[in-house]
Protein backbone atom coordinates (compact mmCIF):
# COMPACT_ATOMS: atom_id res chain seq x y z
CA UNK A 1 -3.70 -22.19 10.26
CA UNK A 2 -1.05 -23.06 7.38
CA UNK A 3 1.74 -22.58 6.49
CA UNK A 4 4.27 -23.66 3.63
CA UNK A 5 8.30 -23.79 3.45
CA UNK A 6 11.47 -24.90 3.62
CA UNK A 7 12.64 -26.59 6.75
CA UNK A 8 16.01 -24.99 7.63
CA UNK A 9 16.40 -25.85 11.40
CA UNK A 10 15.73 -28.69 13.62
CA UNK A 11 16.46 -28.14 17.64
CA UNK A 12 17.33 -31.46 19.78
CA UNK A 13 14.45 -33.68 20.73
CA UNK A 14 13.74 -33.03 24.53
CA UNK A 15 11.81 -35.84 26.17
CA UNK A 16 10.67 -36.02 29.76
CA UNK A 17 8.38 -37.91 32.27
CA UNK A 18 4.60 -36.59 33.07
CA UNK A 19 4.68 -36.19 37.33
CA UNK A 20 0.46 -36.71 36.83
CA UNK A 21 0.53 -39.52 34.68
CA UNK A 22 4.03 -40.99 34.45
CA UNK A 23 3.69 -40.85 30.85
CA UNK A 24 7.13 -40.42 29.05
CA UNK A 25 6.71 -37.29 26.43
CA UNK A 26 8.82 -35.98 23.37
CA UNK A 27 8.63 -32.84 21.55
CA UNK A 28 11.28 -31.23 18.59
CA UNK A 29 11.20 -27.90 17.60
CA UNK A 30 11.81 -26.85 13.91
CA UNK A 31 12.40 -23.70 11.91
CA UNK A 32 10.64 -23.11 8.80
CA UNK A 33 11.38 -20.03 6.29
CA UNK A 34 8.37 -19.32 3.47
CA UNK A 35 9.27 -17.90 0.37
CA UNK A 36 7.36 -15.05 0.35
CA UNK A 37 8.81 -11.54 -1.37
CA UNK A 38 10.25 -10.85 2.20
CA UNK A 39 10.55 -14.64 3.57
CA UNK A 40 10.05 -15.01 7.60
CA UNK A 41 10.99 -17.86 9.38
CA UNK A 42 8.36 -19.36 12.30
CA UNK A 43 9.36 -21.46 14.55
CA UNK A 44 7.11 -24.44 15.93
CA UNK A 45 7.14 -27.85 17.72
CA UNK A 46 6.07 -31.36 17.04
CA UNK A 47 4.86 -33.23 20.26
CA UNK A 48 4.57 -36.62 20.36
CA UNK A 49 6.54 -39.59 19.37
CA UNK A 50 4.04 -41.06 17.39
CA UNK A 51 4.03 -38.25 15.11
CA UNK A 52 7.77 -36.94 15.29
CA UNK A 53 8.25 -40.43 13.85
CA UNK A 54 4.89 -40.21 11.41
CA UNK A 55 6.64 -36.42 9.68
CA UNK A 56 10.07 -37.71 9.80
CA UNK A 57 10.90 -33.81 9.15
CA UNK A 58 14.60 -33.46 7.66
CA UNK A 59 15.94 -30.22 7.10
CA UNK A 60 16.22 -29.00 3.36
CA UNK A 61 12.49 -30.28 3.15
CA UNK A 62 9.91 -28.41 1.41
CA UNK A 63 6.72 -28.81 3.90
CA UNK A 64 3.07 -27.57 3.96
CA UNK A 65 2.59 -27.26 7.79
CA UNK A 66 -0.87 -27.20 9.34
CA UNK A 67 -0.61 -25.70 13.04
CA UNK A 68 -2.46 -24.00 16.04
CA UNK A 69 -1.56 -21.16 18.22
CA UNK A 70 -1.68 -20.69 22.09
CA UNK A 71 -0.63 -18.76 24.57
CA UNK A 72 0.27 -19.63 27.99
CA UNK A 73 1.19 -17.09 30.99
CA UNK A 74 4.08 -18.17 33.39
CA UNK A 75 5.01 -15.50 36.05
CA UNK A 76 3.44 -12.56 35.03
CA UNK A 77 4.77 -13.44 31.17
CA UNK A 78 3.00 -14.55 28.38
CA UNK A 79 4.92 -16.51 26.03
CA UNK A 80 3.51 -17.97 22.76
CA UNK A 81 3.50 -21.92 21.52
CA UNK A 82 3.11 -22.85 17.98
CA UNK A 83 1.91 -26.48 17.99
CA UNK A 84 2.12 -28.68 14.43
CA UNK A 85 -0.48 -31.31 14.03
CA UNK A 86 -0.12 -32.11 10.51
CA UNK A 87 3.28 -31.59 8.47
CA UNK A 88 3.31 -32.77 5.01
CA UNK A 89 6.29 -32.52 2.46
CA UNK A 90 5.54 -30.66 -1.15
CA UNK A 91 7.44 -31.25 -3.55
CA UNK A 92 9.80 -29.22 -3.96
CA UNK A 93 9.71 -28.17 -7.77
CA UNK A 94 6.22 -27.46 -7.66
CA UNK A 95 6.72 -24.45 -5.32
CA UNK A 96 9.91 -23.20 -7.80
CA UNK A 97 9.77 -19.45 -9.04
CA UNK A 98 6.35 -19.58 -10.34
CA UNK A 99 4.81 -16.21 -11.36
CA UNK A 100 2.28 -15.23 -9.18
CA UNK A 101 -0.62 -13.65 -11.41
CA UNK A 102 -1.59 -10.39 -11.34
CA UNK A 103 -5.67 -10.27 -9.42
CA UNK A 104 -8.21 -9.82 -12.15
CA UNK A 105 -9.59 -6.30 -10.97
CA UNK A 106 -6.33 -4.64 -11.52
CA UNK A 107 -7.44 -3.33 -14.96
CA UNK A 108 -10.75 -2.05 -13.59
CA UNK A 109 -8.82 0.04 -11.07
CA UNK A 110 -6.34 0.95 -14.24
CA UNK A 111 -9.84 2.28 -16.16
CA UNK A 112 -10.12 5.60 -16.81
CA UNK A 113 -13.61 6.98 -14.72
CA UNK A 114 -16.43 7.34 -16.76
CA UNK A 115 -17.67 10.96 -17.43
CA UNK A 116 -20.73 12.14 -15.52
CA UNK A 117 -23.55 13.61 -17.21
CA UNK A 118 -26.38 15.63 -16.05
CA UNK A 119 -30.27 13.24 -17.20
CA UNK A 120 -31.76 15.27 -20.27
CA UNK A 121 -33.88 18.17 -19.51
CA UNK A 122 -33.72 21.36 -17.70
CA UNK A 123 -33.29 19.42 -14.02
CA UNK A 124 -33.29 23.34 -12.57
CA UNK A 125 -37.12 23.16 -12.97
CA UNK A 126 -37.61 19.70 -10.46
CA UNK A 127 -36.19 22.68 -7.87
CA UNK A 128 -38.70 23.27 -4.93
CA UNK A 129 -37.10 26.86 -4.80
């Protein structure tokens, strides 16, 4: 899934040490806010060094976001995690107040219906009764 906005929160890194591998992990969670009629904000972490450092997300940024969903249950709960794998800044004036354009069936739904007619003939005599 995408999706594209402005970055307008990043949370501390938190970092930690795998007890199965002894791997040292980091993951940052950001807030982005799309600029749709009513804008919503989605929140979403970055795990991994390699690619906290690879984004280099700042906030202010305009970003295109490419992410998956999961869902994990922890006693009894369910709680959601919105995982970034690719985040990739757009510039900024590109996405300005562009007009969005209007779908080009809206002025067959606008047309008036066409009259019905009945075929030529008297169609009372095709009656089996």
């Amino acid at each position: 899934m995408e999706i594209q906005g402005k970055i307008i929160s990043a949370l501390p890194e938190r970092s930690g040490t795998s007890q199965r591998t002894g791997n040292v992990w980091k993951v940052q969670e950001f807030v982005v806010e799309t600029h749709d009629q009513y804008p919503k904000k989605m929140a979403f972490e970055v795990f991994g060094e390699d690619r906290l450092q690879r984004f280099n997300i700042q906030v202010g940024q305009e970003v295109n976001i490419a992410f998956d969903i999961d869902a994990h249950e922890y006693n009894g709960r369910w709680f959601n995690s919105i995982r970034a794998y690719d985040v990739r800044q757009v510039d900024s004036q590109a996405t300005g107040a562009a007009p969005t354009a209007e779908p080009e069936n809206v002025a067959a739904i606008d047309a008036p219906i066409a009259d019905i007619t009945e075929p030529a003939g008297d169609s009372s005599e095709d009656l089996p009764f």
